[in-house]
Protein backbone atom coordinates (compact mmCIF):
# COMPACT_ATOMS: atom_id res chain seq x y z
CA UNK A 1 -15.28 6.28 -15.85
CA UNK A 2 -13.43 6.76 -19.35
CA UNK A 3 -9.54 7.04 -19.02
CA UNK A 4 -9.09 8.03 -22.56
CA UNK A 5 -7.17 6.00 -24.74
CA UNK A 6 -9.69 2.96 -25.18
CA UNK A 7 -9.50 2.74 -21.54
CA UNK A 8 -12.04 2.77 -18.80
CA UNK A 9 -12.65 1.60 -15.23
CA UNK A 10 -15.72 0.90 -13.36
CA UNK A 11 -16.49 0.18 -9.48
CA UNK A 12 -19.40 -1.41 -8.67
CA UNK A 13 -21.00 -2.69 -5.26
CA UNK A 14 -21.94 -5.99 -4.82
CA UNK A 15 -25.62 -6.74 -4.19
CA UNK A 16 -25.17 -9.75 -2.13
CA UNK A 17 -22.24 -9.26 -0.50
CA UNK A 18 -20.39 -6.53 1.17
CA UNK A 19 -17.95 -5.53 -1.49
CA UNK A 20 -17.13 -3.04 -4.61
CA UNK A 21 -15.71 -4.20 -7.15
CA UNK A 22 -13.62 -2.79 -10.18
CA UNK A 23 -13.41 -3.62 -13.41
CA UNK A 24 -10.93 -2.20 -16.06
CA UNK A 25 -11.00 -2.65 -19.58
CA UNK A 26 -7.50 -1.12 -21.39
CA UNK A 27 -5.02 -2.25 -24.71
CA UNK A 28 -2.32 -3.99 -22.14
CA UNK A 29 -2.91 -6.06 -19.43
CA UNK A 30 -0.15 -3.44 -18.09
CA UNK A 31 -2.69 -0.57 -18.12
CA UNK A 32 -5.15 -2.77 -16.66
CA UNK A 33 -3.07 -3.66 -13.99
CA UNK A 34 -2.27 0.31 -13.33
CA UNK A 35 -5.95 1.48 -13.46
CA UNK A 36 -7.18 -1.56 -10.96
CA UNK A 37 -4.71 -0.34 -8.57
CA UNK A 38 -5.20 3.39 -9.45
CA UNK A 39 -8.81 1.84 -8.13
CA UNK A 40 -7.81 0.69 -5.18
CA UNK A 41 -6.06 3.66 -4.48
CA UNK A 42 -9.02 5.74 -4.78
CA UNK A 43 -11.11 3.95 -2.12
CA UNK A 44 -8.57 4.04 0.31
């Protein structure tokens, strides 16, 4: 999904194991950080 800003995040299940992943791509390592765990929030 686009954030805005130059900032996206992705989730994405593994095909080998049993997991999703999420990626986040953003200008800070700060907004990374706050969009992975807006993630993990999500699939909660």
């Amino acid at each position: 999904y686009i954030l805005g800003d130059n900032e996206w995040i992705l989730f994405r299940f593994s095909g080998t194991e049993p997991l999703l992943r999420i990626y986040s791509e953003a200008p800070s390592n700060e907004r990374v950080r706050k969009n992975l765990n807006f993630g993990r929030s999500i699939i909660k």
